[in-house]
PDB file of N, CA and C in Angstrom:
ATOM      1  N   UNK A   1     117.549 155.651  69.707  1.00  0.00           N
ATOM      2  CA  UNK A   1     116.465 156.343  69.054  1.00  0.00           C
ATOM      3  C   UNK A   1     115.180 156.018  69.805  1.00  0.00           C
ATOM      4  N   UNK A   2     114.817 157.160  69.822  1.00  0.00           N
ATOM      5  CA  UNK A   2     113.002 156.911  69.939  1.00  0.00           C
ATOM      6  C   UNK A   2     111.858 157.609  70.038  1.00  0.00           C
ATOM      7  N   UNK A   3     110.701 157.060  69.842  1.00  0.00           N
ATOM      8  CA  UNK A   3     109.438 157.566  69.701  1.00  0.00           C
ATOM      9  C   UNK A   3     109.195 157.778  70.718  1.00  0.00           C
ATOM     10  N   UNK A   4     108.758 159.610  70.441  1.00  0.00           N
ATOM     11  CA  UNK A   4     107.737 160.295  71.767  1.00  0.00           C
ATOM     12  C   UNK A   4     106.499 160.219  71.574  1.00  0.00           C
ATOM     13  N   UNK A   5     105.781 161.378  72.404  1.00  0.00           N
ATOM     14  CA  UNK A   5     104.359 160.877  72.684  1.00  0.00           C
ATOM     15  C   UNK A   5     103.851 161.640  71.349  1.00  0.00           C
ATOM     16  N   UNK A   6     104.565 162.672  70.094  1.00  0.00           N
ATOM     17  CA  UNK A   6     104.331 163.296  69.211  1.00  0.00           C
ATOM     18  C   UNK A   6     103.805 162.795  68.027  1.00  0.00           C
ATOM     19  N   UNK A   7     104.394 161.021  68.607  1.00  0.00           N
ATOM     20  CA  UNK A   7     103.773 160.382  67.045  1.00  0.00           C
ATOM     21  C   UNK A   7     102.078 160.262  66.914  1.00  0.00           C
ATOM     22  N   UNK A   8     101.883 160.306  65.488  1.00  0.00           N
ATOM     23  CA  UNK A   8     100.593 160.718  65.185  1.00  0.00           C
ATOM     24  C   UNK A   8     100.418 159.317  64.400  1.00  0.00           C
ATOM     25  N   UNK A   9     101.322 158.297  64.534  1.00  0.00           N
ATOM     26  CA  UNK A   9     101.176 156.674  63.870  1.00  0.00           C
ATOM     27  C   UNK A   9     100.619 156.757  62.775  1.00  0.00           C
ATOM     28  N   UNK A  10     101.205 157.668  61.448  1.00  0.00           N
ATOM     29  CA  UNK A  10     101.357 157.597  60.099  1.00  0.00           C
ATOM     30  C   UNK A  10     101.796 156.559  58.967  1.00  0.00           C
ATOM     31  N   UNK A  11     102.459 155.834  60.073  1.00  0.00           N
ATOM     32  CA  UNK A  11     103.545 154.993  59.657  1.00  0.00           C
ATOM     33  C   UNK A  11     104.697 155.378  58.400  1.00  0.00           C
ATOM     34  N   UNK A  12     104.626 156.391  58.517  1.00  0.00           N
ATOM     35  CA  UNK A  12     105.520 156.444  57.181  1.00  0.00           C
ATOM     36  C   UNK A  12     107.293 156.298  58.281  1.00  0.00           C
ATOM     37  N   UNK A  13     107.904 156.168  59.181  1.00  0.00           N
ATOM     38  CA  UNK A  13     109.059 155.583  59.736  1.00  0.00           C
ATOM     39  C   UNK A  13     109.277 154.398  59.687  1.00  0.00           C
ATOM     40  N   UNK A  14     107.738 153.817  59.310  1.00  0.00           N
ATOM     41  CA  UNK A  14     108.010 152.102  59.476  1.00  0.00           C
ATOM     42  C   UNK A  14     108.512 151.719  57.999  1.00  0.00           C
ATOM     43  N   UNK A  15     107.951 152.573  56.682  1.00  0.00           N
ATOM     44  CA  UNK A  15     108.218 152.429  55.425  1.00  0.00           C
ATOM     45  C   UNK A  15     109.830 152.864  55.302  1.00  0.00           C
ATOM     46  N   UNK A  16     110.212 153.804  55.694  1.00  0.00           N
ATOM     47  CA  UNK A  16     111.473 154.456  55.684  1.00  0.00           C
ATOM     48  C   UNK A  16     112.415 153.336  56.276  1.00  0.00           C
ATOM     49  N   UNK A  17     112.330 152.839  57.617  1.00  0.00           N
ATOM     50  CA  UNK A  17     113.778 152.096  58.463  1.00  0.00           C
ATOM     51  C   UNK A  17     113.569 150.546  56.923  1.00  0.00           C
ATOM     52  N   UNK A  18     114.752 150.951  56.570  1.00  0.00           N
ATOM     53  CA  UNK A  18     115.176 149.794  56.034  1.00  0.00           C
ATOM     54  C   UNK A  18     115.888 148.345  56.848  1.00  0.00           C
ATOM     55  N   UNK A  19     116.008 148.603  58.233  1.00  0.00           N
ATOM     56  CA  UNK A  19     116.018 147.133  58.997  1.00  0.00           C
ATOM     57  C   UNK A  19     115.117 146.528  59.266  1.00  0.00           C
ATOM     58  N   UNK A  20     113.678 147.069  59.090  1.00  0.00           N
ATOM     59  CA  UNK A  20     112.349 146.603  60.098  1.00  0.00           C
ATOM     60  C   UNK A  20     112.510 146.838  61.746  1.00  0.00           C
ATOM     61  N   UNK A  21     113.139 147.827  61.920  1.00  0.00           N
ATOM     62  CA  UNK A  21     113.490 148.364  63.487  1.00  0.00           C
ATOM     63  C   UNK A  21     112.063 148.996  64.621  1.00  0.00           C
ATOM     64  N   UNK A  22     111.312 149.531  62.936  1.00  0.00           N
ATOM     65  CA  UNK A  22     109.809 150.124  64.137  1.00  0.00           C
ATOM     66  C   UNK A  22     108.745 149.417  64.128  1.00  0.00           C
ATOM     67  N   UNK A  23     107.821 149.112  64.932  1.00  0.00           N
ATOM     68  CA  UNK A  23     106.755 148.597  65.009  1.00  0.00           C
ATOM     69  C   UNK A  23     105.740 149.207  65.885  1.00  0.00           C
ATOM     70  N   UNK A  24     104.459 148.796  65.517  1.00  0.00           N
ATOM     71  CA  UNK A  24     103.214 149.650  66.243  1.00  0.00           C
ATOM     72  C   UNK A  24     103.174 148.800  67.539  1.00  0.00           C
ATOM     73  N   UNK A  25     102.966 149.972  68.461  1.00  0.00           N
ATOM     74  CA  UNK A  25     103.155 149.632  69.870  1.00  0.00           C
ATOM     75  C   UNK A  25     101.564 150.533  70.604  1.00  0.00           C
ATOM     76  N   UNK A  26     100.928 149.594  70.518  1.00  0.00           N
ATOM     77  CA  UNK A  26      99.575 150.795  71.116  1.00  0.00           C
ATOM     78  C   UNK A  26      99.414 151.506  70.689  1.00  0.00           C
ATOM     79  N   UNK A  27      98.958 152.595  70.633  1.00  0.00           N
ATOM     80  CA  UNK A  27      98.613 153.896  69.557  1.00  0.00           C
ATOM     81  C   UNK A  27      99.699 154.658  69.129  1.00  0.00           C
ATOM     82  N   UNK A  28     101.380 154.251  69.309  1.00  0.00           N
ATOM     83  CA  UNK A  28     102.264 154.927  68.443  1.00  0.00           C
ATOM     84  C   UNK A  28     103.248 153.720  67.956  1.00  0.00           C
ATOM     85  N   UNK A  29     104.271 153.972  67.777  1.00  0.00           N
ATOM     86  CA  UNK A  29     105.068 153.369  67.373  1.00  0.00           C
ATOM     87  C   UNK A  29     106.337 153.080  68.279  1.00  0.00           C
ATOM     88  N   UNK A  30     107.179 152.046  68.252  1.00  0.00           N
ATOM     89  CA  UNK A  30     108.463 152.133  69.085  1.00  0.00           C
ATOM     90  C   UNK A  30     109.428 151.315  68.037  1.00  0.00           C
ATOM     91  N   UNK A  31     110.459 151.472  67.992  1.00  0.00           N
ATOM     92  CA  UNK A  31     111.955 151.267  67.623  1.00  0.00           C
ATOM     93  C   UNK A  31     112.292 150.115  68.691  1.00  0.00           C
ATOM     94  N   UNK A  32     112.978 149.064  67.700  1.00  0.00           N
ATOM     95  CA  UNK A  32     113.325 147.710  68.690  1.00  0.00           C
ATOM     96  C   UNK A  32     114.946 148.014  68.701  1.00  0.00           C
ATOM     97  N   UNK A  33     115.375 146.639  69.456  1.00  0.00           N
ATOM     98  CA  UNK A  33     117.124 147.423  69.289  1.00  0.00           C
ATOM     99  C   UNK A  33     117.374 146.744  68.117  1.00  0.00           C
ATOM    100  N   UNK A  34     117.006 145.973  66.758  1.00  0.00           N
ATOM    101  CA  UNK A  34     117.478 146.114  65.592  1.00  0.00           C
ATOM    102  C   UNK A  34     118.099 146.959  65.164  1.00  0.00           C
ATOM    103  N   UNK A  35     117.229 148.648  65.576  1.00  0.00           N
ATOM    104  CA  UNK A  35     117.748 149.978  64.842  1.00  0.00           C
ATOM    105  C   UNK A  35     119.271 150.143  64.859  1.00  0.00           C
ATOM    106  N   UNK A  36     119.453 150.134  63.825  1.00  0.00           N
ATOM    107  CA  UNK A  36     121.155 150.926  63.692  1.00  0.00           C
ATOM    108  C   UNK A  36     121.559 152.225  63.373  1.00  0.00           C
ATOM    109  N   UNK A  37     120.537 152.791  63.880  1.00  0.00           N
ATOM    110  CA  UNK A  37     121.011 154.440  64.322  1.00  0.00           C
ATOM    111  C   UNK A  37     121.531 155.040  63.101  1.00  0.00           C
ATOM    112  N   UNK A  38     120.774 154.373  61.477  1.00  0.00           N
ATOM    113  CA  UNK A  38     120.754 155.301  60.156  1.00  0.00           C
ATOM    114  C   UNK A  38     119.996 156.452  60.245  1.00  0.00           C
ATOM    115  N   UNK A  39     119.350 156.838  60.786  1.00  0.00           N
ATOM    116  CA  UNK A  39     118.231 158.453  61.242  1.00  0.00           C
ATOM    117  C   UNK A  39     117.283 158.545  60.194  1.00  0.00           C
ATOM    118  N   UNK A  40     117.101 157.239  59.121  1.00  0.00           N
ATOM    119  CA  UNK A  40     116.074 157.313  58.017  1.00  0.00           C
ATOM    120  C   UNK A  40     114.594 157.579  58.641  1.00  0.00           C
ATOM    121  N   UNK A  41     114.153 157.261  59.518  1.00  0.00           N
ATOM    122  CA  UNK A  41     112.741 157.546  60.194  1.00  0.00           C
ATOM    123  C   UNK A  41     112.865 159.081  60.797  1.00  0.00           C
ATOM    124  N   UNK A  42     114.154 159.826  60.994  1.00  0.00           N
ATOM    125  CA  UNK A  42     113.928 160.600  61.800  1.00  0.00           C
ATOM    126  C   UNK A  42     113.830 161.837  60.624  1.00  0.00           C
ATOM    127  N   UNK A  43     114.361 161.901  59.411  1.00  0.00           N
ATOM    128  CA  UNK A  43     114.173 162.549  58.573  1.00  0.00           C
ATOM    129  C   UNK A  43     112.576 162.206  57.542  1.00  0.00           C
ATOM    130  N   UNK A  44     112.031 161.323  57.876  1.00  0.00           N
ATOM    131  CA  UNK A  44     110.800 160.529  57.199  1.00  0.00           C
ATOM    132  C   UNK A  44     110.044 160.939  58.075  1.00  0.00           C
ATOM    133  N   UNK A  45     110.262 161.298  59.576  1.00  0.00           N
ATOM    134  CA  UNK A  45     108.505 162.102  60.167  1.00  0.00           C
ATOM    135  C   UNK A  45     108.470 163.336  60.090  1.00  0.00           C
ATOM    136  N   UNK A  46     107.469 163.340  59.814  1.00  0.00           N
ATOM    137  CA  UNK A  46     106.215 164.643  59.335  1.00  0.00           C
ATOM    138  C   UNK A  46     106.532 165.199  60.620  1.00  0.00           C
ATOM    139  N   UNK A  47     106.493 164.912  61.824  1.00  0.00           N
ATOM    140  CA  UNK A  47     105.918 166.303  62.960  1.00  0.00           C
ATOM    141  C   UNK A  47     107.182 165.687  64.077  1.00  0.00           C
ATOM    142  N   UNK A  48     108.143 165.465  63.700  1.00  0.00           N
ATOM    143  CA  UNK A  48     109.287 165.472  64.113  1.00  0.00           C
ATOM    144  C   UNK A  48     109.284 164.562  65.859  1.00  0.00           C
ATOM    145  N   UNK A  49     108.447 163.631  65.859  1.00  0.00           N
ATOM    146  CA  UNK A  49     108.243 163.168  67.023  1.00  0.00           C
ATOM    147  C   UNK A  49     109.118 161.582  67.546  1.00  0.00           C
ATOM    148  N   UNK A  50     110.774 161.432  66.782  1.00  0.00           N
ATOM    149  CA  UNK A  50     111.821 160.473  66.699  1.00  0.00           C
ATOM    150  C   UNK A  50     113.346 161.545  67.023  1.00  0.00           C
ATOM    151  N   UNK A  51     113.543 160.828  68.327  1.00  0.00           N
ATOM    152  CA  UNK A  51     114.252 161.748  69.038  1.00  0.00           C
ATOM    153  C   UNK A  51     115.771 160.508  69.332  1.00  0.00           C
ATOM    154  N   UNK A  52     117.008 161.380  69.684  1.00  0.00           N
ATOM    155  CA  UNK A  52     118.117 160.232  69.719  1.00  0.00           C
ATOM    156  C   UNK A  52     117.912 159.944  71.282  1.00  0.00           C
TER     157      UNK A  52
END
């Protein structure tokens, strides 16, 4: 999984991943390899910018 340049750092993916997988990375966000590829952030962004 991961964040393109689309994120608008809402954080609402960071509320959604129930592992603690995303974190703010400079002005967007990035996915650590915690993520276990549940797609809860990818259905939780607004402007569709969480790609596999």
């Amino acid at each position: 999984m991961k964040i393109t340049e689309e994120c608008i750092a809402c954080g609402t993916c960071v509320e959604s991943c129930p592992v603690g997988a995303i974190v703010e990375s400079g002005e967007i966000y990035t996915i650590t390899e915690e993520c276990t590829d549940c797609r809860a952030c990818v259905d939780a962004c607004p402007v569709d910018a969480i790609v596999d």
